[in-house]
N, C-alpha and C. Protein backbone atom coordinates (compact mmCIF):
# COMPACT_ATOMS: atom_id res chain seq x y z
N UNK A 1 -25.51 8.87 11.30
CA UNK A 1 -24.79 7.60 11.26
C UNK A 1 -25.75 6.48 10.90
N UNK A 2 -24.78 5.69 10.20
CA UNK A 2 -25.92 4.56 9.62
C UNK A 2 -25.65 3.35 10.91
N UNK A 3 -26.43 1.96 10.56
CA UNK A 3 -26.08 0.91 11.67
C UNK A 3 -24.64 0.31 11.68
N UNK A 4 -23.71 0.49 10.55
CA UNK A 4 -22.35 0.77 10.44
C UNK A 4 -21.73 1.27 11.34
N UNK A 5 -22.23 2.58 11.64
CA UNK A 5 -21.52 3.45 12.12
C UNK A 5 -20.89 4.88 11.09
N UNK A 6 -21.53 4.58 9.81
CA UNK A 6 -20.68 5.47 9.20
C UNK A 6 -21.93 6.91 8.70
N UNK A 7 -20.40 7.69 8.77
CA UNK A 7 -21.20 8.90 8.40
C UNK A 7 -21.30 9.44 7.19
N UNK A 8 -22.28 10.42 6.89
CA UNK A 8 -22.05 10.56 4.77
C UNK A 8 -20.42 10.36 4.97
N UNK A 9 -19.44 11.60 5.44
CA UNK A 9 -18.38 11.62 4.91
C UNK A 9 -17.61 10.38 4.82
N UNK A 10 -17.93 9.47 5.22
CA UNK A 10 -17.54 8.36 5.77
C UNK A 10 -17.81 7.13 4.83
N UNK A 11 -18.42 7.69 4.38
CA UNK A 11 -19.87 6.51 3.37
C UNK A 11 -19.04 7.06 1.83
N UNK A 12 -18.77 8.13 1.52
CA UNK A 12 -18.10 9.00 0.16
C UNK A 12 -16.47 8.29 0.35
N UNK A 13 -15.84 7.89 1.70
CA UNK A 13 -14.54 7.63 1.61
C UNK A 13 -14.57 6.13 1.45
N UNK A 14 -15.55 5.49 1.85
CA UNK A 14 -15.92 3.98 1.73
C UNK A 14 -15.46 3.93 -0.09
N UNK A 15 -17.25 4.51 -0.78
CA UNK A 15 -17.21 4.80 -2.00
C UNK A 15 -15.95 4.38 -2.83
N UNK A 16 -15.10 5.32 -2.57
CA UNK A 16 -13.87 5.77 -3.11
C UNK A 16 -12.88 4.39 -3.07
N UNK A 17 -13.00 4.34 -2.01
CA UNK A 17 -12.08 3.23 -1.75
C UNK A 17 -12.43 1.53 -2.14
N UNK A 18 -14.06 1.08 -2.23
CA UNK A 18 -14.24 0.49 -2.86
C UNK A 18 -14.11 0.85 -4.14
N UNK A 19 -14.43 1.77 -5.14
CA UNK A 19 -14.24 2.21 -6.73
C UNK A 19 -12.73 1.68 -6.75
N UNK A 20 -11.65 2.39 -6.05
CA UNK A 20 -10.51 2.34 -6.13
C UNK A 20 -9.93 0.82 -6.45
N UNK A 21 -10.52 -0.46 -5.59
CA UNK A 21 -10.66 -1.80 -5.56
C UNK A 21 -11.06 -2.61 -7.10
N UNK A 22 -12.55 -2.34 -7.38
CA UNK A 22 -12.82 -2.59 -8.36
C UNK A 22 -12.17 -2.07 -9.34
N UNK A 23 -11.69 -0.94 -9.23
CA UNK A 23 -11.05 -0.09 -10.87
C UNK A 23 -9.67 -1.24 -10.80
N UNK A 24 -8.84 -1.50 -10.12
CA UNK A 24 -7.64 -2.14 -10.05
C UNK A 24 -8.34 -3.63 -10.78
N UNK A 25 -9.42 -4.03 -9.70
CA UNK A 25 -9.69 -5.34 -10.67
C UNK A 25 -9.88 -5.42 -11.74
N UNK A 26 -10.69 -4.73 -12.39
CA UNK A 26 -10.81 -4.66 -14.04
C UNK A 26 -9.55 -4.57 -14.92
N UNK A 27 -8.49 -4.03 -14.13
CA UNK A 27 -7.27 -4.42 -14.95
C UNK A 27 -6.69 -5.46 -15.07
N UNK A 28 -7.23 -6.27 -14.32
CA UNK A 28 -6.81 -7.68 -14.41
C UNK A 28 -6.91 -8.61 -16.13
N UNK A 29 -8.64 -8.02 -16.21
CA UNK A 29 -9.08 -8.23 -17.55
C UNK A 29 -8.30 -7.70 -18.58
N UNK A 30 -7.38 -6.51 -18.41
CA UNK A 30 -6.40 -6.41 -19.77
C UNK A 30 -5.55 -6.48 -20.09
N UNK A 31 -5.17 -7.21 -21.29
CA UNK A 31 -3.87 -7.94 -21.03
C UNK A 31 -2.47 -7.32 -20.77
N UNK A 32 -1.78 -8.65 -19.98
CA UNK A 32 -0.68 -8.47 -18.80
C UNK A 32 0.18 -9.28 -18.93
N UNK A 33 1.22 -8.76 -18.56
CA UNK A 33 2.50 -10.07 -18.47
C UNK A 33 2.23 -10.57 -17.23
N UNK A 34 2.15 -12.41 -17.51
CA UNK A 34 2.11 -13.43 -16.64
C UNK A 34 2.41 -12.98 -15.17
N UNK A 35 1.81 -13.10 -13.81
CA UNK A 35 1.73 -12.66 -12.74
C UNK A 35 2.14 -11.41 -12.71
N UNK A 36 1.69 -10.40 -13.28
CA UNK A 36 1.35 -8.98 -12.95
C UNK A 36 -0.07 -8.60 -12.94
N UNK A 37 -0.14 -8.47 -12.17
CA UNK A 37 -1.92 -8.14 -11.76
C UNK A 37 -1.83 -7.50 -10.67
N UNK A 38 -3.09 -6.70 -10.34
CA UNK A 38 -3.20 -5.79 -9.06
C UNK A 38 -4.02 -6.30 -7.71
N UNK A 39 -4.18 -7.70 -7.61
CA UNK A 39 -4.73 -8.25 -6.92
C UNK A 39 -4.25 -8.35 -5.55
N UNK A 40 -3.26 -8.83 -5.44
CA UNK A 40 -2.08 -8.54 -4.25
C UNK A 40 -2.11 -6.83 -3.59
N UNK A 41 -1.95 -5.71 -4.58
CA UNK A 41 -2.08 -4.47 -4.16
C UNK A 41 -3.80 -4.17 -3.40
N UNK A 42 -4.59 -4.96 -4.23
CA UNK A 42 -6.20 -4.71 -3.61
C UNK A 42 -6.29 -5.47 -2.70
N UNK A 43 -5.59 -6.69 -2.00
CA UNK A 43 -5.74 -7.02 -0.91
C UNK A 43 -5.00 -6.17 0.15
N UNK A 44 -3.82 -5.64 -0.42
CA UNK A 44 -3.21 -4.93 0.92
C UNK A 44 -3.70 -3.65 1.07
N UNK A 45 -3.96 -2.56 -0.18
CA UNK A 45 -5.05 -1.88 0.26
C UNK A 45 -6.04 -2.03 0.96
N UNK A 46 -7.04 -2.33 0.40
CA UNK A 46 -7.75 -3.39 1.36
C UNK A 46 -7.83 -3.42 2.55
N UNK A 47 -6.73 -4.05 3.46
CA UNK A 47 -6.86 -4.58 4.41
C UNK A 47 -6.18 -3.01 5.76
N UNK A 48 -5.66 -2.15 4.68
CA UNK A 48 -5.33 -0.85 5.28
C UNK A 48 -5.95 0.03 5.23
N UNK A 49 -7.06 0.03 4.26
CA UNK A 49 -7.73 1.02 4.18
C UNK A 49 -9.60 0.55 4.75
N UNK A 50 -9.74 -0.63 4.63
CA UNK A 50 -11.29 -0.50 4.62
C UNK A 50 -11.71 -0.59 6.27
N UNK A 51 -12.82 0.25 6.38
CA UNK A 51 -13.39 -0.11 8.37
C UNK A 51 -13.29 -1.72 8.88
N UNK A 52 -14.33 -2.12 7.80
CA UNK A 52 -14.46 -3.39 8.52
C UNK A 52 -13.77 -4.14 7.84
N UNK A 53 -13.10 -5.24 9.08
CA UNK A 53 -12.65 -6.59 8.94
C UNK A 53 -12.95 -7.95 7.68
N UNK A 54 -14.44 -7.21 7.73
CA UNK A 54 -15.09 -8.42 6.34
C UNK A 54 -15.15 -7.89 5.13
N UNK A 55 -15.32 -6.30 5.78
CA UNK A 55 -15.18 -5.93 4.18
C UNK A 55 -13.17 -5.73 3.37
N UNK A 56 -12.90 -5.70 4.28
CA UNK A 56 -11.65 -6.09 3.79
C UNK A 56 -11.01 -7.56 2.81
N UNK A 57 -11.87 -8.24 3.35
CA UNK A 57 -11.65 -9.60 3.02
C UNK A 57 -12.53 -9.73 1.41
N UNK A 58 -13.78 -9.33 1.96
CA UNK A 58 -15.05 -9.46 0.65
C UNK A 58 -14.51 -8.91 -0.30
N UNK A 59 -14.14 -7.33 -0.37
CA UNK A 59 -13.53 -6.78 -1.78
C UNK A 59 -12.71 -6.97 -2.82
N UNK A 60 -11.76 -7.83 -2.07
CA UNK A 60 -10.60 -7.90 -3.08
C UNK A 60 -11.20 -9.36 -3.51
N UNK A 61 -11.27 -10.82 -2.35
CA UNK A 61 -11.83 -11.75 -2.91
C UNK A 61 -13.20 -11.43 -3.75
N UNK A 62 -14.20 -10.65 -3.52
CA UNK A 62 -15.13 -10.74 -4.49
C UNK A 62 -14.81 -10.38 -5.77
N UNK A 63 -13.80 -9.47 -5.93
CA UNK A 63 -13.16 -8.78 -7.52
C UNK A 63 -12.61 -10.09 -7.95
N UNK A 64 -11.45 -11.03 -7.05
CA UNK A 64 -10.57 -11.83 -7.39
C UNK A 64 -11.42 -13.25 -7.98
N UNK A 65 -12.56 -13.81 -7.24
CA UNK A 65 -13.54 -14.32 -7.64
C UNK A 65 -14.49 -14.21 -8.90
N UNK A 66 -14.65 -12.78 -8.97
CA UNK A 66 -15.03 -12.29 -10.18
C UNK A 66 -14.44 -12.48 -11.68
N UNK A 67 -13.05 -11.86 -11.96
CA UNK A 67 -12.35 -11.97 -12.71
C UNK A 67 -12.06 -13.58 -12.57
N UNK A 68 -11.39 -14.32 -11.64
CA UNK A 68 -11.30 -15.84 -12.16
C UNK A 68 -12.26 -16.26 -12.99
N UNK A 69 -13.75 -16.26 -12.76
CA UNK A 69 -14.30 -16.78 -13.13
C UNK A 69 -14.44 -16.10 -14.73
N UNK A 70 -14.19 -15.33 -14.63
CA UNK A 70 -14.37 -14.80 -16.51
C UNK A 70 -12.58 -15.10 -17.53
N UNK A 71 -11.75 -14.77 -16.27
CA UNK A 71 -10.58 -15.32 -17.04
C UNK A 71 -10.34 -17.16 -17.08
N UNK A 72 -10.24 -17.95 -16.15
CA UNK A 72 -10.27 -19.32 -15.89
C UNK A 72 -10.88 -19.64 -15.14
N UNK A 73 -11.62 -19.82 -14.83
CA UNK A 73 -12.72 -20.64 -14.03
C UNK A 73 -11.84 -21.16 -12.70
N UNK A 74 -12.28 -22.38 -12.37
CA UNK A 74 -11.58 -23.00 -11.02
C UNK A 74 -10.52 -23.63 -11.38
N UNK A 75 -9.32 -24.01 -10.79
CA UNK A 75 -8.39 -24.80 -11.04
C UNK A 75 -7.74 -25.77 -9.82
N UNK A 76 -7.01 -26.13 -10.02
CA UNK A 76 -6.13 -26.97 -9.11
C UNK A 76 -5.32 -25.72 -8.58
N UNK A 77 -5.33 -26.02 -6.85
CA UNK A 77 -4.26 -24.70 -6.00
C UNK A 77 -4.59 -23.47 -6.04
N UNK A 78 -6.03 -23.33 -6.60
CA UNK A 78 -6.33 -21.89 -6.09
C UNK A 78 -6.73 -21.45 -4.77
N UNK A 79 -6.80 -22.57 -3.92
CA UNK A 79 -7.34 -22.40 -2.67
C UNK A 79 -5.73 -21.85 -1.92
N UNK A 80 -4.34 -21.90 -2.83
CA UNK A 80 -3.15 -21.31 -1.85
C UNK A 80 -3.21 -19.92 -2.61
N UNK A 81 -3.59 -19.65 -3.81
CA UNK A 81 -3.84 -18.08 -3.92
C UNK A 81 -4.62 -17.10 -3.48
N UNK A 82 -6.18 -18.07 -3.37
CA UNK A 82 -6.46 -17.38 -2.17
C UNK A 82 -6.26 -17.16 -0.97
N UNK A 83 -5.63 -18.11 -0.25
CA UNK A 83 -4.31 -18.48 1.01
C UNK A 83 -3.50 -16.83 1.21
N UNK A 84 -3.02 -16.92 0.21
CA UNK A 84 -2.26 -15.87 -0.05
C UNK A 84 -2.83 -14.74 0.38
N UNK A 85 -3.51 -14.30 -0.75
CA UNK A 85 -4.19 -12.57 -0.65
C UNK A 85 -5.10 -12.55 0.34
N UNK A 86 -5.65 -13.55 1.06
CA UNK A 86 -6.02 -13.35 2.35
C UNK A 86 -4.94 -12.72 3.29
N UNK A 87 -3.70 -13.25 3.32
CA UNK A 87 -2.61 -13.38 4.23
C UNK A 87 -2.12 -11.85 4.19
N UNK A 88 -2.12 -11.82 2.79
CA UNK A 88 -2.40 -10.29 2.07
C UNK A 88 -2.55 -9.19 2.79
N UNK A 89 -4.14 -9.34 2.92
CA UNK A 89 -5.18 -8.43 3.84
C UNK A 89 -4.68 -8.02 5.15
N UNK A 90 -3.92 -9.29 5.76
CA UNK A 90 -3.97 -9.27 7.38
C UNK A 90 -1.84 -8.34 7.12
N UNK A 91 -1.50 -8.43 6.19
CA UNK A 91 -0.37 -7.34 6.02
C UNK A 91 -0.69 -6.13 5.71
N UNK A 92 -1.91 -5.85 5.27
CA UNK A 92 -2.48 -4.44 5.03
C UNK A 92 -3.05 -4.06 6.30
N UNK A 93 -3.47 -4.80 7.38
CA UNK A 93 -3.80 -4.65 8.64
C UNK A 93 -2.63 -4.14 9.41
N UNK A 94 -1.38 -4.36 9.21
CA UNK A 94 -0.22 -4.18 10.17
C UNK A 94 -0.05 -3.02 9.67
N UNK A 95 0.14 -2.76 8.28
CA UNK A 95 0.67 -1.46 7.71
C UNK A 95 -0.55 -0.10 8.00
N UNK A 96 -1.38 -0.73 8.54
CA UNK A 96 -2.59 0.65 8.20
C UNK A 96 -2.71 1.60 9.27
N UNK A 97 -1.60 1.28 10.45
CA UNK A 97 -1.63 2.21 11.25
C UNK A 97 -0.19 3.33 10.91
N UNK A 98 0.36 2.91 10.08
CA UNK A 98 1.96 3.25 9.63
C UNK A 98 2.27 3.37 8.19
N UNK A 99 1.14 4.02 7.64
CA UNK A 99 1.38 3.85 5.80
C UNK A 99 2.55 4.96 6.07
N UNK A 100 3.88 4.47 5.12
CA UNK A 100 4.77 5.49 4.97
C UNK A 100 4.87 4.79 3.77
N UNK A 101 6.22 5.26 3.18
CA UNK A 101 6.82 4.90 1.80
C UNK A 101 6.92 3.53 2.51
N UNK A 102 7.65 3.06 2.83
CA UNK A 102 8.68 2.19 3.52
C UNK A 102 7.81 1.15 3.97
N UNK A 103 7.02 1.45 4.88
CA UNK A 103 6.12 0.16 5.05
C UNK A 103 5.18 -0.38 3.93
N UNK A 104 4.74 0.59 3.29
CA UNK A 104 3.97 -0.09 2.34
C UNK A 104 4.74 -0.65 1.14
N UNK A 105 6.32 -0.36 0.41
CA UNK A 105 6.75 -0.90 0.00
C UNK A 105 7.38 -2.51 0.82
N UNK A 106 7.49 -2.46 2.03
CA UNK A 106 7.80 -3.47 2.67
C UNK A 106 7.11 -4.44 2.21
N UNK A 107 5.65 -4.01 2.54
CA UNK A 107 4.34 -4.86 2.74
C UNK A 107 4.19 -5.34 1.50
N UNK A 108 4.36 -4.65 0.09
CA UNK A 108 3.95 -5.01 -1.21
C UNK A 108 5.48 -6.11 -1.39
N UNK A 109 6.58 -6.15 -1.07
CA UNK A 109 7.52 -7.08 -0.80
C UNK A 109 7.29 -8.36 -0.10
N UNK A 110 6.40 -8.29 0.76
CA UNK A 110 6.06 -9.45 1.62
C UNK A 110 4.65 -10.03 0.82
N UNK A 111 4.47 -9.32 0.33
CA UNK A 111 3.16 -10.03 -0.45
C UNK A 111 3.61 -10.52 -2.04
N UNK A 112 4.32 -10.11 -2.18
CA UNK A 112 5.02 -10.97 -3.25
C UNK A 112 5.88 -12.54 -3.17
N UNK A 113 6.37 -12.34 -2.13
CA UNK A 113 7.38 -13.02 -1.44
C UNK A 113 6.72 -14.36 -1.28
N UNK A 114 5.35 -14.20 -0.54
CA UNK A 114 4.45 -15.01 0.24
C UNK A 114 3.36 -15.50 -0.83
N UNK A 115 3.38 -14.59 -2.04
CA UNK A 115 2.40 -14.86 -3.17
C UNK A 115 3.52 -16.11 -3.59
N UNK A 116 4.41 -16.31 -4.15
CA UNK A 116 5.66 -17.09 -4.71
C UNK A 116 5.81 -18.12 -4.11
N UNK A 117 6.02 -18.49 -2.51
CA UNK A 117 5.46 -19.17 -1.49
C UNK A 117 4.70 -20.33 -1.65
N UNK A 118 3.44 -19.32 -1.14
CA UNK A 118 2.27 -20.41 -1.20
C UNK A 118 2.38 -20.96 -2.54
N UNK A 119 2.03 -20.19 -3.54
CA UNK A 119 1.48 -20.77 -4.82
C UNK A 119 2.36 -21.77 -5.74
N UNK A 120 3.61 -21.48 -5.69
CA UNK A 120 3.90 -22.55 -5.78
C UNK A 120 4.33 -23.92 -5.00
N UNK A 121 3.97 -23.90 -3.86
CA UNK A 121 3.98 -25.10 -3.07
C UNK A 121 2.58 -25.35 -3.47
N UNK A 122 1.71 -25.19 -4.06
CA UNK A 122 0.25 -25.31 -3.94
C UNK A 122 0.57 -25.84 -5.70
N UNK A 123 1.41 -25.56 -6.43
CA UNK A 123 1.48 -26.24 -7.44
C UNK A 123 2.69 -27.48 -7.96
N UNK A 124 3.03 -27.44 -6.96
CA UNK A 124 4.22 -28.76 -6.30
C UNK A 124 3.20 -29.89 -6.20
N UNK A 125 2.16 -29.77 -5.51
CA UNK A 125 1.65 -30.43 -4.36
C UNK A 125 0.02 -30.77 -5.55
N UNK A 126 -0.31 -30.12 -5.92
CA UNK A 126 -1.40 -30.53 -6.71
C UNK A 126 -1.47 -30.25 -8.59
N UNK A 127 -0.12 -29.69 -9.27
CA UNK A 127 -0.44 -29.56 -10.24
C UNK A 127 0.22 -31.37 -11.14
N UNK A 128 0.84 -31.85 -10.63
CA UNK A 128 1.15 -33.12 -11.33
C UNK A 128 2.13 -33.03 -11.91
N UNK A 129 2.97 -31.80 -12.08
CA UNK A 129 3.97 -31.47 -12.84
C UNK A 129 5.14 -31.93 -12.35
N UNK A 130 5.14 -32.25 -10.78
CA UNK A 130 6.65 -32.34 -10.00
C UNK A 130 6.76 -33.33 -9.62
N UNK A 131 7.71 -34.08 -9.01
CA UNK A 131 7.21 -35.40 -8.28
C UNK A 131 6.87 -34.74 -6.38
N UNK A 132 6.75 -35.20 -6.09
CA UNK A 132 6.04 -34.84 -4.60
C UNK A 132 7.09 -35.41 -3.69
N UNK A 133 8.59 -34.38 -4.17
CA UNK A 133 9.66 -34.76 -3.17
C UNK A 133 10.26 -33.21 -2.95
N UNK A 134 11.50 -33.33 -2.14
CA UNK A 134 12.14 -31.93 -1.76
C UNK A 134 12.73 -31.65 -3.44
N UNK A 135 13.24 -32.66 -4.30
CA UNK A 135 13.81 -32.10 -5.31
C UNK A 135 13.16 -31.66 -6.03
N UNK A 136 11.91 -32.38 -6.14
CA UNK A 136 10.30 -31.73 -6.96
C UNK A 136 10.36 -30.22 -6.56
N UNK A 137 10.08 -30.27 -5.27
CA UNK A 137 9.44 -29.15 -4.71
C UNK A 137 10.87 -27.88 -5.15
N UNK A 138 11.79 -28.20 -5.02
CA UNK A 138 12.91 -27.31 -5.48
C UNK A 138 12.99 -26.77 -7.13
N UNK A 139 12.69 -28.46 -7.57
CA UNK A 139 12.84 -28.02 -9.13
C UNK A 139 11.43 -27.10 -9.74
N UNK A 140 10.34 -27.08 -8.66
CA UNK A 140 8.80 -26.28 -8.58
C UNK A 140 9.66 -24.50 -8.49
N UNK A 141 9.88 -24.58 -7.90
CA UNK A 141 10.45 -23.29 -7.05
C UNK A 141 11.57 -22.57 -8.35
N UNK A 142 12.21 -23.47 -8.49
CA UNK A 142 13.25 -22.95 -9.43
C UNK A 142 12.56 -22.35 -10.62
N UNK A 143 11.44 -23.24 -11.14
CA UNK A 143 10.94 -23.03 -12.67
C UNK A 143 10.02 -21.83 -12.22
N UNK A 144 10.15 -21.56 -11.24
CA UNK A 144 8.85 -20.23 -11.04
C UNK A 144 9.58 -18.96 -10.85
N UNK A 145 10.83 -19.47 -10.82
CA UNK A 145 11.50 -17.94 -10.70
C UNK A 145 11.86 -16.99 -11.76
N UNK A 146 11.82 -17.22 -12.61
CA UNK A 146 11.29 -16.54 -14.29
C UNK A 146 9.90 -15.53 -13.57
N UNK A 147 9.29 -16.02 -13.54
CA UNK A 147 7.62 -15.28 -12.64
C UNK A 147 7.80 -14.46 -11.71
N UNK A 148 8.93 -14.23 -10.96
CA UNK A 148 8.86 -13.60 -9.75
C UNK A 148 8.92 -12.41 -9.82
N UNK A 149 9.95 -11.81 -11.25
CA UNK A 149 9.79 -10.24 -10.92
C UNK A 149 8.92 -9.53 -11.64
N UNK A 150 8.02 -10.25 -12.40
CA UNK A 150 6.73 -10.01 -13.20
C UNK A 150 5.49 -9.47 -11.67
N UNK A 151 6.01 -10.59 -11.29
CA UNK A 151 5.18 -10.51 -9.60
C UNK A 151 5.58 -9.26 -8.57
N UNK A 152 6.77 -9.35 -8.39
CA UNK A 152 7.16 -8.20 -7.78
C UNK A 152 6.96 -6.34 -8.77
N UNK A 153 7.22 -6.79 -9.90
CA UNK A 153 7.20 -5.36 -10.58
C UNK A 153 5.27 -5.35 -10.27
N UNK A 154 4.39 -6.27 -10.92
CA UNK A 154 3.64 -5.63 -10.68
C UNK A 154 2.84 -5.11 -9.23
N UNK A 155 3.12 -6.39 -8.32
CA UNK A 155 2.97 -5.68 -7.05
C UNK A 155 3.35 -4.11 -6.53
N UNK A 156 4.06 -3.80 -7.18
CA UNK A 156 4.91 -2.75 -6.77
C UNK A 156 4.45 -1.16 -7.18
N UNK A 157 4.16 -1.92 -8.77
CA UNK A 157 3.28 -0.76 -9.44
C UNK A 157 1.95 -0.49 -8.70
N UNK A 158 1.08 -1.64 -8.65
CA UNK A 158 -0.39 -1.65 -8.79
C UNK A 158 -0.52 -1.06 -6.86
N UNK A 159 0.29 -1.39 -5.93
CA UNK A 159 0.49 -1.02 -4.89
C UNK A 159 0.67 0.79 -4.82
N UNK A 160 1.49 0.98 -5.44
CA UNK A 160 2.07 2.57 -5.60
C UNK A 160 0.86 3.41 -6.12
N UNK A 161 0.18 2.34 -7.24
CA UNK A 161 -0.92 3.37 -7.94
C UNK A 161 -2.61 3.14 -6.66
N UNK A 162 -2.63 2.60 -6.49
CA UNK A 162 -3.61 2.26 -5.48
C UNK A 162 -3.70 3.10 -4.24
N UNK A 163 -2.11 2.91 -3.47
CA UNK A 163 -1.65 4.10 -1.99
C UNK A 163 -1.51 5.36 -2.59
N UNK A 164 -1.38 5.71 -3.43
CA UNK A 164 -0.36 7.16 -3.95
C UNK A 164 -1.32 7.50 -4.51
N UNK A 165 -1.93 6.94 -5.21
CA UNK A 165 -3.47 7.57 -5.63
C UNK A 165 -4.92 7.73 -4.56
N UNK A 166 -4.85 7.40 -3.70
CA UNK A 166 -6.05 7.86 -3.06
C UNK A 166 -4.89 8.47 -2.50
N UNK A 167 -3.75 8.49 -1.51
CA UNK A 167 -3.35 9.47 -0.85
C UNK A 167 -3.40 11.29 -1.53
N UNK A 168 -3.26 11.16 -2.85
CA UNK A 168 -3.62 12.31 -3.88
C UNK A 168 -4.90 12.72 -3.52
N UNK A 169 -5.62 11.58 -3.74
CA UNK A 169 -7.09 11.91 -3.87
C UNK A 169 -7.83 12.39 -2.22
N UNK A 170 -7.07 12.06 -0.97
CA UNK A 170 -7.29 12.59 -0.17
C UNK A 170 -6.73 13.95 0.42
N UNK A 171 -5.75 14.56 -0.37
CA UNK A 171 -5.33 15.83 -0.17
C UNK A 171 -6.25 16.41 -1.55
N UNK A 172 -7.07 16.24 -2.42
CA UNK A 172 -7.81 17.05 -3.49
C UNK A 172 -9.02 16.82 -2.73
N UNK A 173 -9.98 16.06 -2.53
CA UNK A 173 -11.25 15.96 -1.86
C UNK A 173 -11.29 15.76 -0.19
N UNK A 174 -11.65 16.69 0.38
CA UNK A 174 -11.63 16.98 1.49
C UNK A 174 -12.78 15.45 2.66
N UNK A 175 -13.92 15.16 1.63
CA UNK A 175 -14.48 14.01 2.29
C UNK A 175 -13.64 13.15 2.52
N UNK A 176 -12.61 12.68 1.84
CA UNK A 176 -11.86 11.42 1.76
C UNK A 176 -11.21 11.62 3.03
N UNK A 177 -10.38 12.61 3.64
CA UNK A 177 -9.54 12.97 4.30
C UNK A 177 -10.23 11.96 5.83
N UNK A 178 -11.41 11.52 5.89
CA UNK A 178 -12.14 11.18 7.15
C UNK A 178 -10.91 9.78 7.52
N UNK A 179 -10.74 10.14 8.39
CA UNK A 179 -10.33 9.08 9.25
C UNK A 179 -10.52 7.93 10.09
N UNK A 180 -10.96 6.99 9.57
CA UNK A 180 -11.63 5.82 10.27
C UNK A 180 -11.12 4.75 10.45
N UNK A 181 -11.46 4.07 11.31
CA UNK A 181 -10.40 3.06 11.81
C UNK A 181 -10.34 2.13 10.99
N UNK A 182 -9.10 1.49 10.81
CA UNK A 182 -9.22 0.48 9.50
C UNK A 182 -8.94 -0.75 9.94
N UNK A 183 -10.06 -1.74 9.31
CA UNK A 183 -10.21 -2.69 9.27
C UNK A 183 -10.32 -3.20 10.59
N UNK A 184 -11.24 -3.08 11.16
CA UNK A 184 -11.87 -3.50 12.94
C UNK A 184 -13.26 -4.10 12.47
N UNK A 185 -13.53 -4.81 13.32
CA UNK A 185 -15.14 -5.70 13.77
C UNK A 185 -15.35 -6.35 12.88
């Protein structure tokens, strides 16, 4: 055991599961219809699959950090997208004692839901586009709903390929199969 706590087999399922993270991010980089990305799925992975608490958090924001900065740099209201896929994480926390079909489609539902949410109240509120009233904020909401099932389809996908693929990959490689507590300390 390392000062982690983890053991090789343990350290090979880490591996995996970070690769699994980054491979999703790099798809970000190719092109996509407008809010379909796998970012949302790597936070709720993420937050169900990794030991620790920080590294749950670090992976997906460090990918999500990553790619911003090569696709758009900083903007106005990214601090409610990251809002978000934080919020993300801590739904991949509820689901990680109960991955079934059902919860994790739940969970990739609630992270869509809550992605749509924040972000556009975060572009109500700071993009200049609305006036900064309930009808603003409605007529914000309305014009984003074109976006939503771009958001939901890809949540849905990038979620399915993320759970359903290491769950594969843990019935073919026997290291993976290790069981460790997810997302603690």
């Amino acid at each position: 055991m390392d000062r982690l706590g983890l053991t090789m087999d343990n350290k090979v399922r880490l591996l995996a599961l970070l690769t699994a993270i980054f491979a999703a991010a790099a798809m970000r980089l190719v092109p996509h219809p407008p809010n379909s990305s796998p970012i949302a799925a790597m936070a709720l992975f993420g937050g169900a699959y990794l030991p620790k608490r920080a590294l749950a958090f670090v992976a997906p924001f460090g990918a999500l950090l990553l790619s911003d900065l090569l696709l758009s740099g900083f903007y106005p209201g990214m601090n409610f997208v990251y809002l978000s896929f934080g919020l993300t994480v801590l739904i991949g926390w509820a689901v990680a004692r109960h991955k079934t079909a059902l919860t994790i489609v739940g969970a990739a539902l609630a992270s869509s839901i809550l992605f749509f949410v924040l972000t556009n109240f975060g572009m109500w509120l700071f993009s200049g586009f609305y006036p900064l009233t309930t009808a603003g904020l409605a007529a914000c909401y309305t014009a984003a709903v074109p976006f939503f099932q771009n958001t939901v389809a890809g949540d849905l996908f990038f979620t399915a390929l993320l759970f359903g693929g290491f769950a594969l990959a843990e019935r073919m490689i026997p290291a993976l199969r290790m069981q460790v507590t997810p997302a603690r300390a």
